[in-house]
C-alpha atoms as a PDB file:
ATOM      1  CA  UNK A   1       0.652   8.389  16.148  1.00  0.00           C
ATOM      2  CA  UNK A   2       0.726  11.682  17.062  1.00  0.00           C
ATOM      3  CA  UNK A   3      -1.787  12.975  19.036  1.00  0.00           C
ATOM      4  CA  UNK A   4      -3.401  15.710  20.146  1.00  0.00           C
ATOM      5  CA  UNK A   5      -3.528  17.496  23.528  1.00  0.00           C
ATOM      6  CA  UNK A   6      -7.776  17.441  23.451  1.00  0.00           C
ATOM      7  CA  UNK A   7      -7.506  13.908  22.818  1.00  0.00           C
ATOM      8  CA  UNK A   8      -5.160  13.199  25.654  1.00  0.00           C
ATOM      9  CA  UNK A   9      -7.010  15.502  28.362  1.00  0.00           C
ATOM     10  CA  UNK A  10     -10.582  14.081  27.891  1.00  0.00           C
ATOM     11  CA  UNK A  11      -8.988  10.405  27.649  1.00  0.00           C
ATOM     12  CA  UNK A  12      -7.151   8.127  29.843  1.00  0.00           C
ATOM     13  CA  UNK A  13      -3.925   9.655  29.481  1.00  0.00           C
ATOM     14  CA  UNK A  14      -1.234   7.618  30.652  1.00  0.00           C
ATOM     15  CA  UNK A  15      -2.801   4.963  28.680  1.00  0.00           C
ATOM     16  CA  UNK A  16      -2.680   6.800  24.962  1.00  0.00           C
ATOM     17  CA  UNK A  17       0.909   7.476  26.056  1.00  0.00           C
ATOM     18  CA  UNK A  18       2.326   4.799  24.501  1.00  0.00           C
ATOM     19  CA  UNK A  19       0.174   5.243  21.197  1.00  0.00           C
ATOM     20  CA  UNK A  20       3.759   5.912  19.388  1.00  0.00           C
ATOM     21  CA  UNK A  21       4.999   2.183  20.663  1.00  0.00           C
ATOM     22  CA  UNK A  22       6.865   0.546  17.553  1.00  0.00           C
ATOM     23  CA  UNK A  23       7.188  -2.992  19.289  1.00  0.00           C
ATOM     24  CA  UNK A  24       4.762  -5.262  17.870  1.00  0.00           C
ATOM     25  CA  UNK A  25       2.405  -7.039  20.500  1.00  0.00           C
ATOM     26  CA  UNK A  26       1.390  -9.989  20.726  1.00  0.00           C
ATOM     27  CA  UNK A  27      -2.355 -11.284  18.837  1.00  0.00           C
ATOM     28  CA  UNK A  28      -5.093 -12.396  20.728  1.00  0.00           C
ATOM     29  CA  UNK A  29      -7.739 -14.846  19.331  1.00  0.00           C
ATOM     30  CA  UNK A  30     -10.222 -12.173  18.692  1.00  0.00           C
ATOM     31  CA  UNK A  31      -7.938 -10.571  16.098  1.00  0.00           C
ATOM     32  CA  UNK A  32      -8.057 -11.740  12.314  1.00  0.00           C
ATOM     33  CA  UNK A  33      -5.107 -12.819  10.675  1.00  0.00           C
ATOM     34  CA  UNK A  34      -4.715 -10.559   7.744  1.00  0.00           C
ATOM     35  CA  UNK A  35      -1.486 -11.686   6.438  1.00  0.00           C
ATOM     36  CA  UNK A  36      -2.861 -15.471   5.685  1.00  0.00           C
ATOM     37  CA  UNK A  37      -4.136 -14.320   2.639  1.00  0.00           C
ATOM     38  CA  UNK A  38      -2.071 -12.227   1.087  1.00  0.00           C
ATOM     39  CA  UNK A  39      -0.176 -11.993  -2.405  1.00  0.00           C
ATOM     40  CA  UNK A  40       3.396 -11.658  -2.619  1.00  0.00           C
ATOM     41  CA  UNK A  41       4.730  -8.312  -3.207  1.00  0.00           C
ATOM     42  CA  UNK A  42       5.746  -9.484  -7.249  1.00  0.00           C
ATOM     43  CA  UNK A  43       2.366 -10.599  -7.666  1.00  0.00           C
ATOM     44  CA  UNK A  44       0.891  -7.082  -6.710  1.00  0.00           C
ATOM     45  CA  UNK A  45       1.522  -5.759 -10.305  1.00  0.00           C
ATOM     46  CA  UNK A  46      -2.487  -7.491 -11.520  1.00  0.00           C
ATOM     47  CA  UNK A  47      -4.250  -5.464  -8.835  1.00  0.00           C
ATOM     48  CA  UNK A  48      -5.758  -2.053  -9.524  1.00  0.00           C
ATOM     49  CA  UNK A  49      -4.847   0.680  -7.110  1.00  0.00           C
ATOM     50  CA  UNK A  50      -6.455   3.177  -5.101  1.00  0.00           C
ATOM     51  CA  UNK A  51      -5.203   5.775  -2.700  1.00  0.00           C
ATOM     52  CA  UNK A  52      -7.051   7.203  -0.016  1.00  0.00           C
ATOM     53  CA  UNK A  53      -6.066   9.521   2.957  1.00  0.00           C
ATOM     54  CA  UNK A  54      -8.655   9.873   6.262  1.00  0.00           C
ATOM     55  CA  UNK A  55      -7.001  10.375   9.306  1.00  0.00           C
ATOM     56  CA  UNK A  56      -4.394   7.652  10.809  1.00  0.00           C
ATOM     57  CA  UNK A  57      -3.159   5.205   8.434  1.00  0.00           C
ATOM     58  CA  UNK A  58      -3.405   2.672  10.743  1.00  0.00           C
ATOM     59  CA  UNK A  59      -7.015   2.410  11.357  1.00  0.00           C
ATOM     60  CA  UNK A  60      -8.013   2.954   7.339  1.00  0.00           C
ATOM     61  CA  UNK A  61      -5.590   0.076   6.209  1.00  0.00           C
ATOM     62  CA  UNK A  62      -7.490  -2.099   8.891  1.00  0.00           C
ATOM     63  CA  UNK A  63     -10.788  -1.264   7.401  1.00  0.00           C
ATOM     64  CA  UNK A  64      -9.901  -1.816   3.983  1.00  0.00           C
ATOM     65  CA  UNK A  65      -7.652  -5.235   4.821  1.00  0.00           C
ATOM     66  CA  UNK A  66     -11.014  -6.529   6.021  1.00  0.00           C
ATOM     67  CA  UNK A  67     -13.176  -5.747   2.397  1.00  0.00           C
ATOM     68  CA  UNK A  68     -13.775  -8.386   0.389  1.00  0.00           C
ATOM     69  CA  UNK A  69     -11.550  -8.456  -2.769  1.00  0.00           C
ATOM     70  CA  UNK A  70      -9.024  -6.081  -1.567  1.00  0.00           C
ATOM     71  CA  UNK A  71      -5.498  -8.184  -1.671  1.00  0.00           C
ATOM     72  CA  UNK A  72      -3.254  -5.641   0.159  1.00  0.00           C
ATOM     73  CA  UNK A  73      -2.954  -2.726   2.020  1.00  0.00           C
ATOM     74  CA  UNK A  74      -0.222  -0.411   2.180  1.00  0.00           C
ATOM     75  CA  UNK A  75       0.040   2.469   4.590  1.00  0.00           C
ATOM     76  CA  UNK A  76       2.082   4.904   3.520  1.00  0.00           C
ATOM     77  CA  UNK A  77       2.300   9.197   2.651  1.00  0.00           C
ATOM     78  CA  UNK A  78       0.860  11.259  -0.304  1.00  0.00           C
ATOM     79  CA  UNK A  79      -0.120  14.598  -1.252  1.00  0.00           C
ATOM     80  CA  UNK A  80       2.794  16.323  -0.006  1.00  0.00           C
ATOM     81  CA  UNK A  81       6.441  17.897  -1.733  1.00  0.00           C
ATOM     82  CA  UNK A  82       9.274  16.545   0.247  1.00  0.00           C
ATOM     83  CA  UNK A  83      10.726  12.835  -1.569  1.00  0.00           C
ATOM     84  CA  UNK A  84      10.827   9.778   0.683  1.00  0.00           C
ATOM     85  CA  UNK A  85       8.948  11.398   4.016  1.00  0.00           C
ATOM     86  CA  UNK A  86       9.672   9.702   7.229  1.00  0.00           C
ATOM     87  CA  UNK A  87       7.084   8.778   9.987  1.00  0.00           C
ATOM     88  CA  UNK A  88       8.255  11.640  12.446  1.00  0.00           C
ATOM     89  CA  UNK A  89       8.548  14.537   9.091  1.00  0.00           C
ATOM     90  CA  UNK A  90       5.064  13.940   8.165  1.00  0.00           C
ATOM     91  CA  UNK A  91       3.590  14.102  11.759  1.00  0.00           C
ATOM     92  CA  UNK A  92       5.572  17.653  11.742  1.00  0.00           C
ATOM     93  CA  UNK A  93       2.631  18.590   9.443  1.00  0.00           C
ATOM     94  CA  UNK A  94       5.609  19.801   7.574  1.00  0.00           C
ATOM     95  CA  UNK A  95       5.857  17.985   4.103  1.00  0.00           C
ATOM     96  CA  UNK A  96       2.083  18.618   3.095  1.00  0.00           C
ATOM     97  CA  UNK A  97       2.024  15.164   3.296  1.00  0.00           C
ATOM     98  CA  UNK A  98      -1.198  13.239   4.742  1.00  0.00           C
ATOM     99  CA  UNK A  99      -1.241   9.469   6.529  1.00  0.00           C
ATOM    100  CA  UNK A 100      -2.630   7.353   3.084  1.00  0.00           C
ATOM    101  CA  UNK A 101      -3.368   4.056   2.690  1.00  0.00           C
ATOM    102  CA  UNK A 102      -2.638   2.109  -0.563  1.00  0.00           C
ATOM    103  CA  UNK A 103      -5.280  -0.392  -1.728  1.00  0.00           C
ATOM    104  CA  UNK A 104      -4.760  -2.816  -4.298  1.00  0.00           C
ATOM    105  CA  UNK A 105      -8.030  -4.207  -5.353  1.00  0.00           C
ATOM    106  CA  UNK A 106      -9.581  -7.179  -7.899  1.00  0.00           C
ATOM    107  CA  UNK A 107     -11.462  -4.676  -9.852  1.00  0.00           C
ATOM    108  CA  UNK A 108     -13.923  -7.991 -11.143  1.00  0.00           C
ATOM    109  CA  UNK A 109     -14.999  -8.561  -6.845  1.00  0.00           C
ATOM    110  CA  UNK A 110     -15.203  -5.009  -5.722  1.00  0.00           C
ATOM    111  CA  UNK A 111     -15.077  -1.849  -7.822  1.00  0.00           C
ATOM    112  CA  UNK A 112     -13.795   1.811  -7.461  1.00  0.00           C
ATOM    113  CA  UNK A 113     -17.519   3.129  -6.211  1.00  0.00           C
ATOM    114  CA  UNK A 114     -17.738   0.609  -3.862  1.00  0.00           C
ATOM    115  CA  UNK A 115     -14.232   1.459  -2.736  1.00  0.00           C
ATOM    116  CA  UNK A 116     -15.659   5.242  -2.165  1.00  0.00           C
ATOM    117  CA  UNK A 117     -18.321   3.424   0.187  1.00  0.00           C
ATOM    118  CA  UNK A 118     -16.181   1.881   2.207  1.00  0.00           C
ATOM    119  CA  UNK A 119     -14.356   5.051   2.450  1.00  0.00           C
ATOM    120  CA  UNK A 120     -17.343   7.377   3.742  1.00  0.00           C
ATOM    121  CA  UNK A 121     -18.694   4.733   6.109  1.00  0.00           C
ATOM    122  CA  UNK A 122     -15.345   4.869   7.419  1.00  0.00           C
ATOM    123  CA  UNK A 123     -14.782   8.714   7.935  1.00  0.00           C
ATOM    124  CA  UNK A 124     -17.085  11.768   9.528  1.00  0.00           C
ATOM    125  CA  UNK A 125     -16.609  13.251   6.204  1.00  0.00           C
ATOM    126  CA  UNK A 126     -17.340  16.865   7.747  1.00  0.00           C
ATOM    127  CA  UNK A 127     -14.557  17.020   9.829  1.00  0.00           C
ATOM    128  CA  UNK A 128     -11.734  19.376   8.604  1.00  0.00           C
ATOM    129  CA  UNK A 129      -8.173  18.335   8.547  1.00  0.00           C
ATOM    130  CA  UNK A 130      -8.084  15.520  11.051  1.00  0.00           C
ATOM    131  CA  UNK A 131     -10.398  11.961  11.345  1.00  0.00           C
ATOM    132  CA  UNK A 132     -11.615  11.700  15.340  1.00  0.00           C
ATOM    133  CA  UNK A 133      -8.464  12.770  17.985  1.00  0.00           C
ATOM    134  CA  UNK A 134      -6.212  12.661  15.196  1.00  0.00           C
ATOM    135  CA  UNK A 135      -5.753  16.891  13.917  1.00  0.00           C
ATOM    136  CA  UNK A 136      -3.760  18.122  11.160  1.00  0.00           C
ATOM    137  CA  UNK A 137      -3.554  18.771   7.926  1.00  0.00           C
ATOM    138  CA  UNK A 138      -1.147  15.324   7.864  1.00  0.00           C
ATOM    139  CA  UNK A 139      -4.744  13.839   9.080  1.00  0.00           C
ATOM    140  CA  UNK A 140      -6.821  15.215   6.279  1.00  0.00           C
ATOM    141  CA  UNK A 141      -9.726  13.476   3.967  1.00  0.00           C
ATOM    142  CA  UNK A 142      -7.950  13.152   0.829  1.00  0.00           C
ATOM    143  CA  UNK A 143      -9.588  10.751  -2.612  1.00  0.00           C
ATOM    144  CA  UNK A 144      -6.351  10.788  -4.891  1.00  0.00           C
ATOM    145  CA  UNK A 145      -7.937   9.908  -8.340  1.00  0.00           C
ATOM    146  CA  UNK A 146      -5.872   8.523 -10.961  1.00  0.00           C
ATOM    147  CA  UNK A 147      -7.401   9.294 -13.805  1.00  0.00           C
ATOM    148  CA  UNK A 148     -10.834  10.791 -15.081  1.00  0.00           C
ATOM    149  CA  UNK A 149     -13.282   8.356 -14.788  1.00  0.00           C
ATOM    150  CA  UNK A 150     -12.206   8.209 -10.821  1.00  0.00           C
ATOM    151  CA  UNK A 151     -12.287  12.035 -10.108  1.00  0.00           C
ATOM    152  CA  UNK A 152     -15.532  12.247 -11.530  1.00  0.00           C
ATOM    153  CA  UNK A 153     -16.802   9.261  -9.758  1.00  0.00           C
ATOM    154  CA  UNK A 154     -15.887  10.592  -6.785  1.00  0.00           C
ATOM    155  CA  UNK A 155     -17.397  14.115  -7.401  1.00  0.00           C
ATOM    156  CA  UNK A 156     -20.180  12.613  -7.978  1.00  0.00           C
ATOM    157  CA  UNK A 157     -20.288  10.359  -4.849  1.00  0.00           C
ATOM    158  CA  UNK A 158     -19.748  13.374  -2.707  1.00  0.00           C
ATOM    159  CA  UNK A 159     -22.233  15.597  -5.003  1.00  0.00           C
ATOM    160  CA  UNK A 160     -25.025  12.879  -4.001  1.00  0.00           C
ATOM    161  CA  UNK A 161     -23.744  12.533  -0.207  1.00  0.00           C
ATOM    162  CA  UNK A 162     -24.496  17.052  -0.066  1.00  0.00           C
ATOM    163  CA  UNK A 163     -27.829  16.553  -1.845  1.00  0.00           C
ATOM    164  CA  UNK A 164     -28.349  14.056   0.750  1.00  0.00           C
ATOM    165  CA  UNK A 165     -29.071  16.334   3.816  1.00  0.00           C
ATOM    166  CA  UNK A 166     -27.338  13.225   5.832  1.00  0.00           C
ATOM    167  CA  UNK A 167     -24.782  15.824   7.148  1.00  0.00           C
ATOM    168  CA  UNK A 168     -25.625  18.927   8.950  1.00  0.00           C
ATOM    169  CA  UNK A 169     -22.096  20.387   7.743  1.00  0.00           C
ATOM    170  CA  UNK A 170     -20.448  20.739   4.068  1.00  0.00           C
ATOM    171  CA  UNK A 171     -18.404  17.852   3.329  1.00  0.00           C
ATOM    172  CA  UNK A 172     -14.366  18.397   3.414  1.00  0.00           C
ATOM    173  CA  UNK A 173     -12.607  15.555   1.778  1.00  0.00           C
ATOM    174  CA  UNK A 174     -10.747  17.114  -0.830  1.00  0.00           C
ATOM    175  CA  UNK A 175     -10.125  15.776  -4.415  1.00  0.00           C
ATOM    176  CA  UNK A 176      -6.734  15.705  -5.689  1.00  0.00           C
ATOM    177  CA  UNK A 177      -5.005  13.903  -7.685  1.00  0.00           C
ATOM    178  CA  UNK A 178      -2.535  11.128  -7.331  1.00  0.00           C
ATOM    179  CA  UNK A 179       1.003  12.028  -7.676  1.00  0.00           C
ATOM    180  CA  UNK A 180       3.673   9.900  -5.381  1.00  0.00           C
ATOM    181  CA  UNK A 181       2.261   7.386  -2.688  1.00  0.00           C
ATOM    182  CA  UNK A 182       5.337   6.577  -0.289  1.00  0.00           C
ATOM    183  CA  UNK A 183       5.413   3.576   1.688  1.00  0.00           C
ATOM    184  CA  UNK A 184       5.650   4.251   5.859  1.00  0.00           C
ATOM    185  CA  UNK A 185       8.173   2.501   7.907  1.00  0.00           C
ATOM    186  CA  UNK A 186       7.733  -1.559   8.210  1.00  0.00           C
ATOM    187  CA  UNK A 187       6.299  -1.383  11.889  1.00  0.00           C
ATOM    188  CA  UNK A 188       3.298   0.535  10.948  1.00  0.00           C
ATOM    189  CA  UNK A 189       2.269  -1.901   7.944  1.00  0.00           C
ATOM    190  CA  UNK A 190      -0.612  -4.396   9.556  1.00  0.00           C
ATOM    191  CA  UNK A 191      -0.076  -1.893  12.866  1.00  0.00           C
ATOM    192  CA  UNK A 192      -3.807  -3.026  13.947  1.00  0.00           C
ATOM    193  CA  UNK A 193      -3.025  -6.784  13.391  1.00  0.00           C
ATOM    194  CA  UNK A 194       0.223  -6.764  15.262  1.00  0.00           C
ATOM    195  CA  UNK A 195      -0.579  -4.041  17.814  1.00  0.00           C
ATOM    196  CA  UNK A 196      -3.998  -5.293  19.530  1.00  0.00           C
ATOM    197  CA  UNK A 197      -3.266  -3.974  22.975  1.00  0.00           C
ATOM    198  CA  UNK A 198      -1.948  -1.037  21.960  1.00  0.00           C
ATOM    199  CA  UNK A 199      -4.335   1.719  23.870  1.00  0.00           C
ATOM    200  CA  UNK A 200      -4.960   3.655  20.687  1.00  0.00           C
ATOM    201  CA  UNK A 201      -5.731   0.784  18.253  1.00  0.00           C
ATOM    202  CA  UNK A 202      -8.200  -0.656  21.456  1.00  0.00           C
ATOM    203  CA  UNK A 203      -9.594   2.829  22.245  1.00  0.00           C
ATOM    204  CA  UNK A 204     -10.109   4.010  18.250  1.00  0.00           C
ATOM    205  CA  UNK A 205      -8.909   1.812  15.691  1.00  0.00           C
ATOM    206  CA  UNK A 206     -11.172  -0.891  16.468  1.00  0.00           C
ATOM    207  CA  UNK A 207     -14.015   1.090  17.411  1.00  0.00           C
ATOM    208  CA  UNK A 208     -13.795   2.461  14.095  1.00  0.00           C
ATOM    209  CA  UNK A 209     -13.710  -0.608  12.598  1.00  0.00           C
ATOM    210  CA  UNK A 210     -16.132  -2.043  14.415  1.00  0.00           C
ATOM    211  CA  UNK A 211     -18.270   0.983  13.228  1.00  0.00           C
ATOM    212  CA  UNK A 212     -17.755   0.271   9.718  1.00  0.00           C
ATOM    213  CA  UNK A 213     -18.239  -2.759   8.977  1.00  0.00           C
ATOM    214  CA  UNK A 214     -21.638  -2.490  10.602  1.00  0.00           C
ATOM    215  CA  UNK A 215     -22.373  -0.524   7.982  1.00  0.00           C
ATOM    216  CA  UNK A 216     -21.011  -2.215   5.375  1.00  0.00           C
ATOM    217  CA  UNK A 217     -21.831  -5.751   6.381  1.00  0.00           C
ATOM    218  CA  UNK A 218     -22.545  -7.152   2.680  1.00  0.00           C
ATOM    219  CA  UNK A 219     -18.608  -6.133   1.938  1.00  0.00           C
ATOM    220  CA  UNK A 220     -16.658  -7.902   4.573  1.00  0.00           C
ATOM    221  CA  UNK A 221     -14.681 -10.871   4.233  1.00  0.00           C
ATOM    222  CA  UNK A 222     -15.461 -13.996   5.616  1.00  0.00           C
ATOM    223  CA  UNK A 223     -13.711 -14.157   9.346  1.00  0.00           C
ATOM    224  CA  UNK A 224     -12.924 -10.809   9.147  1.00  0.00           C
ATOM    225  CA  UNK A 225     -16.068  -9.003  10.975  1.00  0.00           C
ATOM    226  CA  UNK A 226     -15.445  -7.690  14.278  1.00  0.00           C
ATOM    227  CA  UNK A 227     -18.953  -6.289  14.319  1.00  0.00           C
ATOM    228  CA  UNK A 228     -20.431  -7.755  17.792  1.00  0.00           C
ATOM    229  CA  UNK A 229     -16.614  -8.464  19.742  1.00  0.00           C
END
């Protein structure tokens, strides 16, 4: 991924070098195997979808992969003007594009408001353009609704979170809606599962796993909680 300078200087640096690697690593028992269960791509068609942006793709498609009735996880690019975005464009902060994730979901096991849930245990919802080290408007908290029913749920869910006094600052994840999702390069689909020594995924993709599914314990998948490794 691309990160930035801050990140680099107040961590180990030589380390989060390589955070860009595209050579898949080897697993190590600790990891899940997310690809065990998964449909086949024809079969995807059933599923609803939802699109979310929050940051790096790779550590949101973890989260998700490891909710229970979510059946795939895409990573991918939305919200921006230029037509089939590559990896390197979109890191530019160029294309108004930001790092999305693509769920497809069995809407009778877990339901759009749940799906919002998972999303704000996942994020600091406060933070403007950018999830953790990761800064840029190609990092932004994005809910793309699809329809009506989604964008008010998610108003709503956010309305509730401000009335809240949880945070301390206004929330930023913007509402927009859905217009093109576009799927990332094959190396960064499952990035997390393949890519368990890579010093970014140890140093922040897991954490923030970790993180989440603490919070969400009741929505995890059987084998899939990292909570306690």
């Amino acid at each position: 991924m691309y990160k930035s300078s801050l990140f680099l200087l107040v961590s180990l640096s030589l380390a989060f070098a390589n955070c860009t690697a595209r050579k898949a690593e080897s697993k190590h028992p600790g990891m899940p195997d997310v690809s065990s269960d998964k449909p086949a791509a024809g079969d995807l068609g059933k599923y609803h979808r939802a699109t979310f942006a929050a940051g790096c793709f790779w550590c949101e498609e973890a989260v998700y992969e490891s909710v229970k009735g979510v059946a795939e996880v895409i990573s991918g690019y939305s919200g921006g003007s230029k037509l089939n975005p590559t990896y390197e464009e979109v890191g530019s902060g160029s294309t108004g594009h930001a790092e999305s994730v693509e769920v497809y979901y069995d809407s009778s096991v877990v339901d759009y408001p749940t799906l919002l849930r998972v999303y704000f245990a996942s994020i600091d919802p406060t933070q403007v353009n950018g999830q953790g080290p990761d800064m840029g408007t190609q990092y932004r908290s994005v809910i793309f609704y699809r329809n009506d029913t989604e964008k008010a749920l998610a108003e709503r869910y956010i309305s509730e979170l401000e009335s809240s006094g949880k945070y301390s600052r206004p929330i930023a994840v913007q509402i927009a809606p859905f217009t093109k999702f576009w799927p990332a390069e094959g190396y960064h689909q499952d990035y997390v599962e393949h890519n368990p020594g890579n010093p970014y995924v140890q140093h922040e993709s897991l954490p923030r796993l970790r993180r989440t599914q603490k919070q969400i314990p009741d929505l995890i998948k059987p084998g899939r909680s990292l909570v306690g490794q």
